[in-house]
Protein backbone atom coordinates (compact mmCIF):
# COMPACT_ATOMS: atom_id res chain seq x y z
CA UNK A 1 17.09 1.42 -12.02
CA UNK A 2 14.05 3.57 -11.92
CA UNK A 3 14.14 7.39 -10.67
CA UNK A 4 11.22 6.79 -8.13
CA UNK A 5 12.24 8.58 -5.10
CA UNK A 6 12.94 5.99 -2.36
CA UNK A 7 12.12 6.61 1.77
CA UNK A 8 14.47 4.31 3.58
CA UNK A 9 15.19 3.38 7.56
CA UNK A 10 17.63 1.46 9.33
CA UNK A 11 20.51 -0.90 8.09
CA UNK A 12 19.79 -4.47 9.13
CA UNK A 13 20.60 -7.15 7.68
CA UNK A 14 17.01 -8.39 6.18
CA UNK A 15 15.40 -6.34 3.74
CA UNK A 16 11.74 -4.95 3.69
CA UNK A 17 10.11 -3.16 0.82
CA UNK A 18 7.16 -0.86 2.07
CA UNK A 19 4.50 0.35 -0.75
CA UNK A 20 1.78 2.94 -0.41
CA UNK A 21 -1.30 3.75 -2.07
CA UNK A 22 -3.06 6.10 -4.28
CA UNK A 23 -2.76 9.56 -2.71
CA UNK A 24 -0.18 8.78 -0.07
CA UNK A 25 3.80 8.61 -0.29
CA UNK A 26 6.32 6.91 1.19
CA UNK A 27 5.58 8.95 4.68
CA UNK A 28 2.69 6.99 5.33
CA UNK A 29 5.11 4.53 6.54
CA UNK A 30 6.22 7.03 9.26
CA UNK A 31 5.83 4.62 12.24
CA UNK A 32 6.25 1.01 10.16
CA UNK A 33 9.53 2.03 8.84
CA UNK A 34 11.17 2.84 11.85
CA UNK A 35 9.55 -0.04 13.57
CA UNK A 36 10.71 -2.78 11.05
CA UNK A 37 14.22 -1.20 10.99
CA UNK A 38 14.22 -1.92 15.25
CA UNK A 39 13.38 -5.05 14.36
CA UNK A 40 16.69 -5.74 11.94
CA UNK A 41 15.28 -4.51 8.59
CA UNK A 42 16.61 -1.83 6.24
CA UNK A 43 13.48 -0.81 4.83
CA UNK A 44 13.01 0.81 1.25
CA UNK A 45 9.89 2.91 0.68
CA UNK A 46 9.26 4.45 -2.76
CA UNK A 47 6.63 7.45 -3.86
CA UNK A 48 4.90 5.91 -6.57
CA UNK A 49 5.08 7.71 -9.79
CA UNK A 50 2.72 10.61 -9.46
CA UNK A 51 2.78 10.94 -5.77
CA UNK A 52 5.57 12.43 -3.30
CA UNK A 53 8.70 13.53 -5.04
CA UNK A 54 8.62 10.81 -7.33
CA UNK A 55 8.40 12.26 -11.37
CA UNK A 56 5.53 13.00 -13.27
CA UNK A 57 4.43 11.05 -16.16
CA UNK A 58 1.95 11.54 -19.01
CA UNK A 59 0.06 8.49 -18.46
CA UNK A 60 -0.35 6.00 -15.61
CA UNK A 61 -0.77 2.84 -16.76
CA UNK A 62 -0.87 -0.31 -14.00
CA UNK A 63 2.04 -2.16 -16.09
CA UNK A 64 3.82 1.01 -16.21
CA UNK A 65 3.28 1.95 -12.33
CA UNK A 66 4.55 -1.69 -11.43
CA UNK A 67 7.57 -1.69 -13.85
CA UNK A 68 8.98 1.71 -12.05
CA UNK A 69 8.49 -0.13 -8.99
CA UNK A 70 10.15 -3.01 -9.75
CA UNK A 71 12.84 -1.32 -11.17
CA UNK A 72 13.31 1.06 -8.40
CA UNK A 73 13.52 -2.03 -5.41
CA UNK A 74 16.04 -4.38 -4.45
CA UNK A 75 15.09 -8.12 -5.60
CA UNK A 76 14.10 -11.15 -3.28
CA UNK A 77 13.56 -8.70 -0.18
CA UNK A 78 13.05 -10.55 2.86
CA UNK A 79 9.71 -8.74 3.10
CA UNK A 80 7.49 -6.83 0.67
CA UNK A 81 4.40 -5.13 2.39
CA UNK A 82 1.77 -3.56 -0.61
CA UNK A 83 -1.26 -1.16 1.37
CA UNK A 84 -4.08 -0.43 -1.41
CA UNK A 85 -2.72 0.03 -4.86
CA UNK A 86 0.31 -0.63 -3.27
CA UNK A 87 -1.41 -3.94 -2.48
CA UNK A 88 -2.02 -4.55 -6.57
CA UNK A 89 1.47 -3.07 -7.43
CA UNK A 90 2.68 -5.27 -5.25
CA UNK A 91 0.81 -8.46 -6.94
CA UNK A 92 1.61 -7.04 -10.44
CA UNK A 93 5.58 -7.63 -9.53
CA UNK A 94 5.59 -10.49 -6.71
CA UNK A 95 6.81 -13.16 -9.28
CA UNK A 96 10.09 -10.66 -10.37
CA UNK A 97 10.93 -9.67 -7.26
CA UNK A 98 10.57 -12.62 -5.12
CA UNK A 99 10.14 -11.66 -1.97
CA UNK A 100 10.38 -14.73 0.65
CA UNK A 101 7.54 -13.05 2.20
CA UNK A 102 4.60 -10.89 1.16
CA UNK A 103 1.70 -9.02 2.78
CA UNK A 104 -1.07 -7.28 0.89
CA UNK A 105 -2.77 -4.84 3.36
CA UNK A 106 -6.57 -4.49 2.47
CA UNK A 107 -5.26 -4.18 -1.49
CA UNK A 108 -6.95 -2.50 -3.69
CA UNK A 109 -8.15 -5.50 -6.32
CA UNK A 110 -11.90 -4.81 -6.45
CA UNK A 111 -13.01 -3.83 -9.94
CA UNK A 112 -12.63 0.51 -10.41
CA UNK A 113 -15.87 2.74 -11.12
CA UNK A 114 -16.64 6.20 -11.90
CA UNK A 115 -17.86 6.30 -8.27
CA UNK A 116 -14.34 5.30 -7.02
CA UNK A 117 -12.31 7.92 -9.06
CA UNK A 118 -14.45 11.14 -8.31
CA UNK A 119 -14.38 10.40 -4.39
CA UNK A 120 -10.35 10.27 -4.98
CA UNK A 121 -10.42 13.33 -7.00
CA UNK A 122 -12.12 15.25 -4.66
CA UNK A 123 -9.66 14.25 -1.78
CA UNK A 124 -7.28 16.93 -3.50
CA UNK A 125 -9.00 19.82 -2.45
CA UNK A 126 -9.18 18.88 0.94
CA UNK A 127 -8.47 21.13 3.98
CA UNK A 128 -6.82 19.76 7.29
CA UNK A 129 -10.59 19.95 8.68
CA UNK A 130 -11.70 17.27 6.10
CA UNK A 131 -8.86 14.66 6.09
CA UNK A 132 -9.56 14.86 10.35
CA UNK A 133 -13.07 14.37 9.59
CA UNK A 134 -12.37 11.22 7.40
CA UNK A 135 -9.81 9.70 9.85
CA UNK A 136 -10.79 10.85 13.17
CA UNK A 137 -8.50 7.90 14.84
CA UNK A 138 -5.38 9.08 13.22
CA UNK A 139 -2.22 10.58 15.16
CA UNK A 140 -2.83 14.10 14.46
CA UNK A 141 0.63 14.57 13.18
CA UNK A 142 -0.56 11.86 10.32
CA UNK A 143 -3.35 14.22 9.63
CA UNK A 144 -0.70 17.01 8.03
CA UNK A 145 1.24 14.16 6.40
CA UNK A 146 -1.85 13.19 4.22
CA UNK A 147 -2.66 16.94 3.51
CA UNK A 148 0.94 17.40 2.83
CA UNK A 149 1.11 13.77 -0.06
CA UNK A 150 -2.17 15.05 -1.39
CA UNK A 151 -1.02 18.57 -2.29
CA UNK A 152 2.05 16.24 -4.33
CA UNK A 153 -0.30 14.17 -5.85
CA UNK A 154 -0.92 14.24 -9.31
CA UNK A 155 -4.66 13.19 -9.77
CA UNK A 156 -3.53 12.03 -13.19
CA UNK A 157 -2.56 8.62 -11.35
CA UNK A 158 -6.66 7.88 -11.33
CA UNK A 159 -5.93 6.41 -14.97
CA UNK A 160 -5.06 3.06 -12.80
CA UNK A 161 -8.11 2.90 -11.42
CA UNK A 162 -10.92 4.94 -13.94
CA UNK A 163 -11.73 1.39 -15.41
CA UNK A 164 -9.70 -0.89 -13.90
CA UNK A 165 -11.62 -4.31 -14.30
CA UNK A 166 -10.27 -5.74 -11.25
CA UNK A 167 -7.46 -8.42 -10.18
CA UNK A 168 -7.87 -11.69 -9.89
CA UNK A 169 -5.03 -13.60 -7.99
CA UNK A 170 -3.65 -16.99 -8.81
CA UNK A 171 -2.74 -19.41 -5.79
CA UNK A 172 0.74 -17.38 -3.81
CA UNK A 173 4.38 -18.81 -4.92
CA UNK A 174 5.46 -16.82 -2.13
CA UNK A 175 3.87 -16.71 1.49
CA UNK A 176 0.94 -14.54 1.44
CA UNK A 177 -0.44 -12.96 3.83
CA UNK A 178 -3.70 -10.73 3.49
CA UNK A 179 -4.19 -8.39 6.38
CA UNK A 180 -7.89 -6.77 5.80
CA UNK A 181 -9.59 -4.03 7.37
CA UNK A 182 -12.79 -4.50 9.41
CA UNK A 183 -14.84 -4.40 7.14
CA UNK A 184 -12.83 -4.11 4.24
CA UNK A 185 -14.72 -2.83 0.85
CA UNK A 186 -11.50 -3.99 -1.48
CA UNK A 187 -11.83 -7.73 0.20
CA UNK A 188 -15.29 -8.28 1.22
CA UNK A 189 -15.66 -11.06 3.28
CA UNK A 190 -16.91 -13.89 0.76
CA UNK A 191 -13.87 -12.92 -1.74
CA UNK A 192 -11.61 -13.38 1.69
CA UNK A 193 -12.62 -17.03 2.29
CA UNK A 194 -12.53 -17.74 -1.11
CA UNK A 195 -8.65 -16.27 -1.32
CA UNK A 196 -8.01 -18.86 1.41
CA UNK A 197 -8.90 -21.69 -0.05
CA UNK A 198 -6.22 -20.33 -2.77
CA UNK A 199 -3.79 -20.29 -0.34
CA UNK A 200 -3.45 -16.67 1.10
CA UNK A 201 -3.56 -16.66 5.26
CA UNK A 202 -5.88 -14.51 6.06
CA UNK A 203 -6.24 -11.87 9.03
CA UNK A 204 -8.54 -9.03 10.45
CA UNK A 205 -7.56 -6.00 12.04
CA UNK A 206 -10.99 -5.57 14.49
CA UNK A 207 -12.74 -2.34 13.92
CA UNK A 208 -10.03 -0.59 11.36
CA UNK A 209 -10.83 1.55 8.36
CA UNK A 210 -8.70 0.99 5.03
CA UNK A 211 -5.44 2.21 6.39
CA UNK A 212 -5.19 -0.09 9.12
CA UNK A 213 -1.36 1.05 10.20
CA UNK A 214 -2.90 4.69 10.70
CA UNK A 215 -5.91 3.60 12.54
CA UNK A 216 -4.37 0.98 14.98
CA UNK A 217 -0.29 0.66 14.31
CA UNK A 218 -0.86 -1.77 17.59
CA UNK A 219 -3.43 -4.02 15.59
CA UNK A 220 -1.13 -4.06 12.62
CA UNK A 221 2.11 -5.34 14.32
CA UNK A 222 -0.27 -7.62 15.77
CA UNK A 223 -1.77 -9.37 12.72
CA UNK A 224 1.51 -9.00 11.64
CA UNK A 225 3.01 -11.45 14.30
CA UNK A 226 5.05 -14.46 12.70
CA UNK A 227 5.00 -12.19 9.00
CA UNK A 228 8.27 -10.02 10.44
């Protein structure tokens, strides 16, 4: 088992498996975890390594980041739900863990650049002022919870993307569903058809940024309908 410190909610009988991105933790799930337990999950979030109180490393490698996860979640969940990197975590482990169901929220499988990894590095010196002005339709209370994962986040985790040549998914084993922001920069919309015709269902959350749960939680339980 892997040390990654896990969130968890409720104690249904179907399991869900809830997986953040880079420079959140597990609390970004503060309103999904709770909801999926009402709805007869227990629910397992982890803090990546690197973010939250999950351990340090000296590297970050992808295969690395995905082999803590898989390590640190129970197998063939009912549900497995990846937002960003979480999204290409997720991918990176969906044929070992063998979830009957899986849902990449706008993942993060575009190719990485220089660009990419100095906006994220300059997210760690932000004030509560900024991360408001970044995510104006966020609860406020969400606002403190990013400031709060940032100040645990170890920028180090940027080795994931500083390079990163991009992820290129074969046809789903497993149920797929893509849930994609509007627009979404990680799945533009040409890559989305193409996706389809792979096999992935894909759905839109109507005028959402990245983090579609924190800009409309209503819209994501929507275009999750059928998926829970």
């Amino acid at each position: 088992m892997s040390d990654l410190n896990m969130r968890e909610w409720g104690d249904g009988d179907r399991t869900a498996v809830l997986i953040h991105g880079l420079t959140a933790e597990s609390t970004s799930w503060w309103r999904a975890g709770p909801a999926l337990a009402d709805r007869g999950y227990h629910v397992y979030a982890p803090d990546l390594p690197g973010h939250g109180a999950s351990p340090r490393a000296s590297g970050y490698r992808l295969d690395a980041v995905a082999d803590a996860v898989a390590a640190a979640i129970p197998a063939e969940p009912d549900l497995a739900l990846g937002h960003s990197l979480g999204g290409l975590v997720l991918a990176t482990i969906v044929d070992r863990v063998r979830p009957a169901r899986v849902v990449y929220e706008d993942p993060a499988w575009l190719p990485g650049h220089q660009a990419i990894v100095k906006a994220f590095r300059a997210q760690k010196d932000w004030t509560l002022d900024e991360v408001r002005a970044a995510n104006p339709r966020w609860a406020p209370e969400v606002w403190q919870l990013k400031l709060d994962a940032l100040s645990h986040w170890d920028t180090a985790t940027l080795d994931v993307v500083d390079g990163f040549p991009g992820y290129d998914p074969a046809p789903p084993r497993t149920p797929a569903l893509l849930l994609l922001a509007d627009p979404s920069l990680t799945v533009p919309p040409d890559r989305a058809a193409e996706l389809a015709t792979r096999g992935f269902e894909v759905r839109t959350v109507a005028d959402t940024g990245h983090v579609i749960h924190n800009d409309d939680f209503d819209g994501f339980l929507a275009g999750l309908d059928g998926w829970l």
